[in-house]
C-alpha atoms as a PDB file:
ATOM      1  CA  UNK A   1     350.085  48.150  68.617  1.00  0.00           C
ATOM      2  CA  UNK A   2     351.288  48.778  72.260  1.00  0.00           C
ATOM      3  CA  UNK A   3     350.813  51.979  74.384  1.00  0.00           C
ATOM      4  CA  UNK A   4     354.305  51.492  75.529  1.00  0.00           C
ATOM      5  CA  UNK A   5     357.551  52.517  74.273  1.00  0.00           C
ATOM      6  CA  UNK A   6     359.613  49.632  72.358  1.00  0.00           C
ATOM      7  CA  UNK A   7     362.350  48.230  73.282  1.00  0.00           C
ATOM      8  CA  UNK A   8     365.406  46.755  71.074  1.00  0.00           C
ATOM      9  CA  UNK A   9     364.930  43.088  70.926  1.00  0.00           C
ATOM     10  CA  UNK A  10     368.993  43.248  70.806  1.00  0.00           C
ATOM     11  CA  UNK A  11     367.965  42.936  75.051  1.00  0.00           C
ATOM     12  CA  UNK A  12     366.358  40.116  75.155  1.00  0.00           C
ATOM     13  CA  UNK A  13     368.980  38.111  72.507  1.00  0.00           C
ATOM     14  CA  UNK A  14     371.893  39.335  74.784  1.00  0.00           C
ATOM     15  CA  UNK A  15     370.643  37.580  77.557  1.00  0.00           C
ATOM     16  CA  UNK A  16     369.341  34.518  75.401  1.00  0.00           C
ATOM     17  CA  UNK A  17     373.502  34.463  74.230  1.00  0.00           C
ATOM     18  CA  UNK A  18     374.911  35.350  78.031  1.00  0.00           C
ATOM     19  CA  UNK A  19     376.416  32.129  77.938  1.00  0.00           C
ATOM     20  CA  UNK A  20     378.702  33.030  75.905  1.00  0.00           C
ATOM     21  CA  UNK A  21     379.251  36.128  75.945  1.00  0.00           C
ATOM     22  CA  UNK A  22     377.559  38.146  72.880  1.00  0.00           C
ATOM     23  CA  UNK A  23     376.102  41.464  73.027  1.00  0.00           C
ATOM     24  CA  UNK A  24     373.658  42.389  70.654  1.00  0.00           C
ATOM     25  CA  UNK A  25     373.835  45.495  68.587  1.00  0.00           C
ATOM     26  CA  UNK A  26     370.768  45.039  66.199  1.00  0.00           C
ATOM     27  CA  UNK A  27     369.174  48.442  66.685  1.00  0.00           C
ATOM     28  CA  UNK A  28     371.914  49.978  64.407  1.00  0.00           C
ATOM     29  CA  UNK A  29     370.347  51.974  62.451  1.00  0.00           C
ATOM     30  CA  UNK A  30     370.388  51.732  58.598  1.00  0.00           C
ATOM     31  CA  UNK A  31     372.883  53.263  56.690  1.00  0.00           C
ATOM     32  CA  UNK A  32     373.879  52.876  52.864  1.00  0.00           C
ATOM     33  CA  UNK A  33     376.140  50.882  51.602  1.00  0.00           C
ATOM     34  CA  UNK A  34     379.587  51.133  50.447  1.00  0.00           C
ATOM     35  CA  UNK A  35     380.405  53.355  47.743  1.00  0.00           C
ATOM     36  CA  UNK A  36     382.012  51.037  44.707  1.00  0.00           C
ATOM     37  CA  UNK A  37     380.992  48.183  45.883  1.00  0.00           C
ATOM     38  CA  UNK A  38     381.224  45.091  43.326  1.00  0.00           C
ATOM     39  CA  UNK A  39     377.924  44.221  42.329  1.00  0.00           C
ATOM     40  CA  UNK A  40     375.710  41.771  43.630  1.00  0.00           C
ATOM     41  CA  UNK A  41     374.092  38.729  41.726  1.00  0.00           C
ATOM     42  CA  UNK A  42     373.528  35.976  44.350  1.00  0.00           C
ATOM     43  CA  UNK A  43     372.574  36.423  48.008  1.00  0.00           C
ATOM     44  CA  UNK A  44     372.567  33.661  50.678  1.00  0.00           C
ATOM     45  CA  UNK A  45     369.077  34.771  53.225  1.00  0.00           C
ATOM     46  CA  UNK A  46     369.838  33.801  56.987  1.00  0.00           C
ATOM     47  CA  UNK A  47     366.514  32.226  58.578  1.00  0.00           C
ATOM     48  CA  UNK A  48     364.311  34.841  60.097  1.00  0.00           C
ATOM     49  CA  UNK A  49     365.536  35.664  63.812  1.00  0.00           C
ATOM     50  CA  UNK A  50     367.671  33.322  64.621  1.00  0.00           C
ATOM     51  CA  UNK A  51     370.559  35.850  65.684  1.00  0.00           C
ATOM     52  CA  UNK A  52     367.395  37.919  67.587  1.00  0.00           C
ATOM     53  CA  UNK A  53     364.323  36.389  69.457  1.00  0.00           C
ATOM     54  CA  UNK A  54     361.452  36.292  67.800  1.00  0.00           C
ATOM     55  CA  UNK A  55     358.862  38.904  69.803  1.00  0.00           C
ATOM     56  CA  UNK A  56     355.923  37.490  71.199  1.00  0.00           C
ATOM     57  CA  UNK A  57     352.655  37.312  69.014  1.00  0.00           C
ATOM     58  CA  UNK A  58     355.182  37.800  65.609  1.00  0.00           C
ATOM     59  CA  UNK A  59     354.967  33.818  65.251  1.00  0.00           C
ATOM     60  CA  UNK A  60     352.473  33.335  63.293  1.00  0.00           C
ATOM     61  CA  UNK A  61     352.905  35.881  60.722  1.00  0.00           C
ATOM     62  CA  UNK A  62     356.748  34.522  60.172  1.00  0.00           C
ATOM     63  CA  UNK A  63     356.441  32.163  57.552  1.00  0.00           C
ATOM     64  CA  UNK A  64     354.339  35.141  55.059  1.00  0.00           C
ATOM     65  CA  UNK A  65     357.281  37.489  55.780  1.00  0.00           C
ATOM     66  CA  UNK A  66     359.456  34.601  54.706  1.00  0.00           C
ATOM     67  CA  UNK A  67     357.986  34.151  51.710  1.00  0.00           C
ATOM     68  CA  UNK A  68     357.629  38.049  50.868  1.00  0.00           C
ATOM     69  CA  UNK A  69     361.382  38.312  51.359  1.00  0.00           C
ATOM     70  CA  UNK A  70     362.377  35.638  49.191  1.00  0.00           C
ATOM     71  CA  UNK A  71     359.376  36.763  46.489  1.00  0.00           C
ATOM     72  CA  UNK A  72     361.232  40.855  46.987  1.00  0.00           C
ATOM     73  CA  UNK A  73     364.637  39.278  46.190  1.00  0.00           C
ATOM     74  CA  UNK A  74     364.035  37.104  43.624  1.00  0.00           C
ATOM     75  CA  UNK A  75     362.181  40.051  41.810  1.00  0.00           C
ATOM     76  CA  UNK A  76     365.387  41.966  42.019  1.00  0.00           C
ATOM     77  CA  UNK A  77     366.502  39.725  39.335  1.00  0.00           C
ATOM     78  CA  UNK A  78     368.651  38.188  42.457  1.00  0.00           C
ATOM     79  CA  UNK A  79     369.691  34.448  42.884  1.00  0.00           C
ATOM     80  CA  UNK A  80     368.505  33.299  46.337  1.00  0.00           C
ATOM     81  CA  UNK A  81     369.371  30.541  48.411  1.00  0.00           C
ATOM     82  CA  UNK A  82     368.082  30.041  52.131  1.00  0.00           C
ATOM     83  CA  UNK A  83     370.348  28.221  54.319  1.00  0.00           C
ATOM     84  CA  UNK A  84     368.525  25.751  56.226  1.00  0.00           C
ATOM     85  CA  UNK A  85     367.233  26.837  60.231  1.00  0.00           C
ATOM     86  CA  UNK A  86     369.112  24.542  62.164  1.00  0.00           C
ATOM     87  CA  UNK A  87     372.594  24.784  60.124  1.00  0.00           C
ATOM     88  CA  UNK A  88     372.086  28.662  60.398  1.00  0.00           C
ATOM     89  CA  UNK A  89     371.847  28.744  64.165  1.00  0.00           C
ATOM     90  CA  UNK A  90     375.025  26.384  64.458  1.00  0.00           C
ATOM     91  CA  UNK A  91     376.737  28.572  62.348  1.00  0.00           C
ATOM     92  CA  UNK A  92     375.849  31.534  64.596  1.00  0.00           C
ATOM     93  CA  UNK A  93     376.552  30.043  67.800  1.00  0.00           C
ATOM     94  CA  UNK A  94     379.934  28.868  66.258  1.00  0.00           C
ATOM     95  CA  UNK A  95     380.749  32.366  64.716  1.00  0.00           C
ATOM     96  CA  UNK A  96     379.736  33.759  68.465  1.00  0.00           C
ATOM     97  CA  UNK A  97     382.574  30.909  69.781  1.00  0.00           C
ATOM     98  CA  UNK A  98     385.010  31.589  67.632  1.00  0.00           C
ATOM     99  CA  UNK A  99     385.230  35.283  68.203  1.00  0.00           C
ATOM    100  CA  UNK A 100     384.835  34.986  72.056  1.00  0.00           C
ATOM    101  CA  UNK A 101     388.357  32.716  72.089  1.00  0.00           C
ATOM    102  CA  UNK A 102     389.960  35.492  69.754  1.00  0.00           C
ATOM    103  CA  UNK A 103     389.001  38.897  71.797  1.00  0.00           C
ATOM    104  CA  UNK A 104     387.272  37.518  74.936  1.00  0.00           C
ATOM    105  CA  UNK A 105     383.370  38.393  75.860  1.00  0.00           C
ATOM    106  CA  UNK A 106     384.400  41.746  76.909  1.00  0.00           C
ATOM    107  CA  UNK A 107     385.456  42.789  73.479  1.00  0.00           C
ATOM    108  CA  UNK A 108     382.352  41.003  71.516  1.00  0.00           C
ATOM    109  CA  UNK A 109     379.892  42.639  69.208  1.00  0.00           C
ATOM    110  CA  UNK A 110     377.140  41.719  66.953  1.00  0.00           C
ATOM    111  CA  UNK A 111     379.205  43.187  63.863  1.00  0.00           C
ATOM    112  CA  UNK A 112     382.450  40.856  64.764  1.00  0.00           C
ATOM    113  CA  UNK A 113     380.356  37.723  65.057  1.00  0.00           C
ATOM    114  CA  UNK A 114     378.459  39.057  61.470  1.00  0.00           C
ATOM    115  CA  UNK A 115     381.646  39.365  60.069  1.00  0.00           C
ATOM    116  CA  UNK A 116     383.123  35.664  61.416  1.00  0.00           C
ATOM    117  CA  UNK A 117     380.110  33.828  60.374  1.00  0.00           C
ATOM    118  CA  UNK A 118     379.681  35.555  56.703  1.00  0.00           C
ATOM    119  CA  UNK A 119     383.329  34.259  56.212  1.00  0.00           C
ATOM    120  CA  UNK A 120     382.741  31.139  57.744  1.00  0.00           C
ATOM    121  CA  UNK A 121     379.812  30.561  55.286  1.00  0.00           C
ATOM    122  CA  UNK A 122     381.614  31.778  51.985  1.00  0.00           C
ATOM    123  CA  UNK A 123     384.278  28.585  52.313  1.00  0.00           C
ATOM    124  CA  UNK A 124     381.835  26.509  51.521  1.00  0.00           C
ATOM    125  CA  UNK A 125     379.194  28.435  49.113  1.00  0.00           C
ATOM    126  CA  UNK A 126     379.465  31.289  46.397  1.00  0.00           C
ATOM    127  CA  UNK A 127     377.484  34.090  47.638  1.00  0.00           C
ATOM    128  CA  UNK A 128     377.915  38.253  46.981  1.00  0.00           C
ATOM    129  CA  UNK A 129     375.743  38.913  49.922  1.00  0.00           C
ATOM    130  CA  UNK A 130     375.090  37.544  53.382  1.00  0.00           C
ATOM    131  CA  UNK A 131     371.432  38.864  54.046  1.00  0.00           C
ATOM    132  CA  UNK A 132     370.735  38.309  57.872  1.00  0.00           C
ATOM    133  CA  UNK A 133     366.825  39.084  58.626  1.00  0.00           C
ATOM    134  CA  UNK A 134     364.782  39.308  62.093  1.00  0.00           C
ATOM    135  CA  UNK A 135     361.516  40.955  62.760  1.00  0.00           C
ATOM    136  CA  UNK A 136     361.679  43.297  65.651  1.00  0.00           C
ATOM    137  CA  UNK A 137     359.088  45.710  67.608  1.00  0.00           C
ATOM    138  CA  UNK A 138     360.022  48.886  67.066  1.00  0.00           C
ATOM    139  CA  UNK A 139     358.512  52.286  68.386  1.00  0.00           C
ATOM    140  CA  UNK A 140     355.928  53.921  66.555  1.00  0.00           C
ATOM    141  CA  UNK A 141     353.944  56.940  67.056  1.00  0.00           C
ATOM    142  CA  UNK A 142     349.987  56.983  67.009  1.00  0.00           C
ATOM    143  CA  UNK A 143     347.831  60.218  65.884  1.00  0.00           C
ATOM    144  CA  UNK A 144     344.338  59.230  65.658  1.00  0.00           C
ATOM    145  CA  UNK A 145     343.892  55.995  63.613  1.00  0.00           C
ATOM    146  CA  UNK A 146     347.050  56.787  61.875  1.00  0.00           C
ATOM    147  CA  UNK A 147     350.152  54.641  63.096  1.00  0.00           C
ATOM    148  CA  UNK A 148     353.767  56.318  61.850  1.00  0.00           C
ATOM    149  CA  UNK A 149     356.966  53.537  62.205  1.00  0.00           C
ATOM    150  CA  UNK A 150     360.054  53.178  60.076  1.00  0.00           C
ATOM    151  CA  UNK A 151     358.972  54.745  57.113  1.00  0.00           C
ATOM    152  CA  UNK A 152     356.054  53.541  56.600  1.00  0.00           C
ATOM    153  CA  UNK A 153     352.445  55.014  57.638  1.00  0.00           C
ATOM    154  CA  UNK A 154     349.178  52.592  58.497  1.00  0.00           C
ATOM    155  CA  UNK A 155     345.694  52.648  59.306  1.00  0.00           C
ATOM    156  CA  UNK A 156     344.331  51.099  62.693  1.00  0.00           C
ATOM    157  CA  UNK A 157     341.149  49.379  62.180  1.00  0.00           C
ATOM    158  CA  UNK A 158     338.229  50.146  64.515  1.00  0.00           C
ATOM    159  CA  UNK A 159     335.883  48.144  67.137  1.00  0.00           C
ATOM    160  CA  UNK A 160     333.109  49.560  68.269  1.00  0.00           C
ATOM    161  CA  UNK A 161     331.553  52.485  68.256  1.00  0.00           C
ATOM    162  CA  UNK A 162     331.980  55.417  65.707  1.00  0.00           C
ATOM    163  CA  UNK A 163     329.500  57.847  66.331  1.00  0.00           C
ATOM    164  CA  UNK A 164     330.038  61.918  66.201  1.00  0.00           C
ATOM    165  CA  UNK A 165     331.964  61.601  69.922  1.00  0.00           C
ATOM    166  CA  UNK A 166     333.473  58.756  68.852  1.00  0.00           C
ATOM    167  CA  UNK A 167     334.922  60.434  65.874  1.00  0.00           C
ATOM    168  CA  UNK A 168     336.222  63.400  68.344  1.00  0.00           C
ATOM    169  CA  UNK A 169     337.903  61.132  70.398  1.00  0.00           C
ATOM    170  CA  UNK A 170     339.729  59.353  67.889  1.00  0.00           C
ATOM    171  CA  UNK A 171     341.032  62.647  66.372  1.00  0.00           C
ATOM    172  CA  UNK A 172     342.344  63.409  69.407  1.00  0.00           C
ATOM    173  CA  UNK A 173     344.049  60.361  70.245  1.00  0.00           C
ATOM    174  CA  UNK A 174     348.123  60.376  70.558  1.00  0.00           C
ATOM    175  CA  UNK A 175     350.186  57.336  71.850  1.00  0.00           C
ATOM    176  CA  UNK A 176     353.532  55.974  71.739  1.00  0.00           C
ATOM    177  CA  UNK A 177     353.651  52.396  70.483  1.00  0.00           C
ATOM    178  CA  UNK A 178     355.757  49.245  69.408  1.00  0.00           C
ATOM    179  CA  UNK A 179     355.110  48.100  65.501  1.00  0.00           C
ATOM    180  CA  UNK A 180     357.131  45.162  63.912  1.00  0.00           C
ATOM    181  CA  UNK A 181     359.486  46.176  61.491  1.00  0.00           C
ATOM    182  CA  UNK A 182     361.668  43.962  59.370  1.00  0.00           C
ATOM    183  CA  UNK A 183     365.701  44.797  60.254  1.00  0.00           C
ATOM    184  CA  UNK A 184     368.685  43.545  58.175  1.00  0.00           C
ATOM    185  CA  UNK A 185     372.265  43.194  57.985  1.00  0.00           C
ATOM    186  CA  UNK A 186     374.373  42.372  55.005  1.00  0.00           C
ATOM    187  CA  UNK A 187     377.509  41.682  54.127  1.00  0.00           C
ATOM    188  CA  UNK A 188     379.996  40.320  51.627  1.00  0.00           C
ATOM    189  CA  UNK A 189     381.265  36.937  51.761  1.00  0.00           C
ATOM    190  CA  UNK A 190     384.482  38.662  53.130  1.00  0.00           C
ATOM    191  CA  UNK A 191     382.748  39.499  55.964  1.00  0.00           C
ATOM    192  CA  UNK A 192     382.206  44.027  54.937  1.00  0.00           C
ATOM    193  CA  UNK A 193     379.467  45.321  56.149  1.00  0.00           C
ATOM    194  CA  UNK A 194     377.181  46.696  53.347  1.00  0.00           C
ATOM    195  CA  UNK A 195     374.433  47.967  54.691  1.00  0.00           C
ATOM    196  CA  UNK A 196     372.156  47.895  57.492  1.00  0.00           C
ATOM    197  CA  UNK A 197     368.328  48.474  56.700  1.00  0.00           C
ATOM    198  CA  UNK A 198     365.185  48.520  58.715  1.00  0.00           C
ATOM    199  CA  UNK A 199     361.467  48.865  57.192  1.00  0.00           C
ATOM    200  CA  UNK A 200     358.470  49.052  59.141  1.00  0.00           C
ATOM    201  CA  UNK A 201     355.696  45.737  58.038  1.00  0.00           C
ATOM    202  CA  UNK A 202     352.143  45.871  59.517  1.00  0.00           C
ATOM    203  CA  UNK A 203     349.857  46.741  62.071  1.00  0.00           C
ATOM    204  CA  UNK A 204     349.223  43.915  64.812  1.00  0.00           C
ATOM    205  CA  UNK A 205     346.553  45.444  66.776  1.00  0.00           C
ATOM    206  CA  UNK A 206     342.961  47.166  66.050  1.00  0.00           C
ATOM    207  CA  UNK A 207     341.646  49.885  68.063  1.00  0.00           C
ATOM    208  CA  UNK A 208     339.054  49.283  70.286  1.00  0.00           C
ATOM    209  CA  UNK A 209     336.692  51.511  71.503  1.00  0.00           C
ATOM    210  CA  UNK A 210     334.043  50.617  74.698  1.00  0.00           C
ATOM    211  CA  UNK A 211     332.528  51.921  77.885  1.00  0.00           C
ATOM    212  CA  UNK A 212     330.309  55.051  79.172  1.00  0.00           C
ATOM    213  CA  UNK A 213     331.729  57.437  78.929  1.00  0.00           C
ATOM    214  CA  UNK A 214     334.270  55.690  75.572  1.00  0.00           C
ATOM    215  CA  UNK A 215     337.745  54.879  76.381  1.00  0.00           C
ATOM    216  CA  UNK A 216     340.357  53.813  73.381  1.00  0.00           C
ATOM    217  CA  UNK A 217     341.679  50.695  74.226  1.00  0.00           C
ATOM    218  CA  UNK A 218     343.313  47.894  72.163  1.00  0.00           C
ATOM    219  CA  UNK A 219     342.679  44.346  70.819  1.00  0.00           C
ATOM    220  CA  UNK A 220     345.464  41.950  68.900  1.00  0.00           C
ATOM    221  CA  UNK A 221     344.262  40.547  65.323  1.00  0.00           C
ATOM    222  CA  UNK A 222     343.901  37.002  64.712  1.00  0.00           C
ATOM    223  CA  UNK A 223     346.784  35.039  63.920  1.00  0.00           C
ATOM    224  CA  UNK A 224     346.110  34.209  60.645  1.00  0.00           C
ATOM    225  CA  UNK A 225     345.822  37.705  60.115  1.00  0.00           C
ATOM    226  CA  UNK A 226     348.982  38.893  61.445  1.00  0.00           C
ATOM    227  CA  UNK A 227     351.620  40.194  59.028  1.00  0.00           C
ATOM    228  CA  UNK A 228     349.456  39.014  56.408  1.00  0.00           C
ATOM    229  CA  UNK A 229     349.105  42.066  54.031  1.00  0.00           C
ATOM    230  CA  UNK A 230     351.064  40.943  51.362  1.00  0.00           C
ATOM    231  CA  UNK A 231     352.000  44.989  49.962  1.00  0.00           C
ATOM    232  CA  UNK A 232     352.831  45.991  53.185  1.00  0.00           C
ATOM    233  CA  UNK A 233     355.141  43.489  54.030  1.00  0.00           C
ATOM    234  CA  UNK A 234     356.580  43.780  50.949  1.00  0.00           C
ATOM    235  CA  UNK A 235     356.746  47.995  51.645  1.00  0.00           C
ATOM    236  CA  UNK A 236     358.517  47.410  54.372  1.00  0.00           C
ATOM    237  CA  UNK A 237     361.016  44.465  52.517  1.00  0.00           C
ATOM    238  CA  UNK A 238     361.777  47.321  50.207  1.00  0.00           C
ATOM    239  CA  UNK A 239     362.529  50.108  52.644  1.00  0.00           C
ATOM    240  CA  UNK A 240     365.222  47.456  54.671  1.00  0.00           C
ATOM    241  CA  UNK A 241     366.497  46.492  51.514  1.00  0.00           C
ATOM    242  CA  UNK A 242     366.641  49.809  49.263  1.00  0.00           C
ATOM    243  CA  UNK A 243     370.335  49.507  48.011  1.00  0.00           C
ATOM    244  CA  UNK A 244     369.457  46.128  46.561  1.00  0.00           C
ATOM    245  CA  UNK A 245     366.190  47.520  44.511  1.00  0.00           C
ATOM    246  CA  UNK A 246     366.546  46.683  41.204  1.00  0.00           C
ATOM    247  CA  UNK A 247     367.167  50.030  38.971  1.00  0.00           C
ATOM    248  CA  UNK A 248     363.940  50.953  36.659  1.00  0.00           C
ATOM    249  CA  UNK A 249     364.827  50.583  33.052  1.00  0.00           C
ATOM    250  CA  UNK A 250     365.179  54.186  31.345  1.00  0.00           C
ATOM    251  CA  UNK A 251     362.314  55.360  30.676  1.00  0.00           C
ATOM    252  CA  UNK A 252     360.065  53.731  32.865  1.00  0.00           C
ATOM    253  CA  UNK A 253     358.145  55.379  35.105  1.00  0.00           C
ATOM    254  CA  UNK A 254     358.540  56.174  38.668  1.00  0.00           C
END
């Protein structure tokens, strides 16, 4: 958690990528995917963040989300492969390229380069869906120990002190913050977009309480413990990725 308001990591990965030329647009917000659609059976996952920066103090917690996304997929009855980091940021840069010579920087997007690389990669494999993952901070809003972000809702832990004014002051706590959220973009081996998607993950900071008279401040978990929660992660895997939840046999329940 950070008292401050977030701000799209699609900033920071434009200026990684001014060299040539690519503005980010990975803040898009989700929408569903095309209606009639043919269906999708095999999905090729894109390395987490390597089309955004990875935000500072997500690091450690990468590899569980990683894991969780492949473990949500799979479940989905999906075939998965993951194409290898360092032939998925070639790819990239070389999607980025090849739609810089064809419209100039000027004209440059993060949905054209999307689109280049997703045919790029479908020469060479058999995929239905291109599923490009990064984790992102995202603003969040805090009321009391309860932290609201992308659809999901979580509960700060507390340091300190928790007597009766304690208690008042918490209750009466309200902050803007940053929370990392998973964001997506897929597409079909043609290059359509399907769907965008964005699902908020886990809480990275407690809530820290100290001093006479008590101020609320903050304190970051350990790194072992970041993005850890294994149902939360996979919460927020399910709200980015909604239109490729596997439908509940009849009769099940909900």
């Amino acid at each position: 958690m950070r008292h401050v308001s977030a701000r799209c990591a699609a900033r920071a990965w434009a200026a990684c990528l001014l060299a040539i030329g690519l503005a980010a647009l990975a803040c898009a917000r989700p929408h569903a995917g095309a209606a009639g659609a043919p269906p999708i059976h095999r999905v090729l996952v894109y390395p987490l963040n390597v089309v955004v920066p990875m935000p500072t103090g997500l690091e450690s917690g990468a590899a569980s989300v990683s894991e969780a996304l492949d473990a949500w997929l799979r479940a989905q009855g999906l075939a998965v492969e993951t194409l290898p980091a360092p032939e998925a940021r070639a790819a990239w840069i070389a999607a980025a390229q090849e739609l810089r010579a064809e419209l100039g920087a000027e004209q440059m997007n993060f949905d054209g380069a999307a689109k280049v690389l997703a045919r790029t990669l479908h020469h060479d494999r058999a995929f239905d869906a291109l599923v490009v993952p990064w984790l992102a901070l995202r603003p969040a809003r805090v009321h009391g120990r309860t932290v609201a972000w992308d659809g999901v809702t979580r509960t700060l832990q507390v340091i300190g002190d928790q007597g009766t004014h304690q208690h008042f002051l918490i209750e009466d706590f309200n902050a803007e913050a940053a929370a990392p959220s998973l964001e997506v973009s897929v597409l079909s081996g043609e290059g359509k977009k399907l769907f965008d998607g964005v699902g908020g993950l886990d809480l990275t900071h407690a809530m820290v309480i100290r001093g006479d008279p008590p101020k609320i401040g903050e304190q970051r978990l350990p790194p072992a413990q970041i993005l850890s929660d294994h149902a939360n992660v996979s919460e927020g895997i399910g709200l980015a990725l909604a239109p490729l939840r596997r439908a509940a046999p009849p009769g099940a329940p909900h």
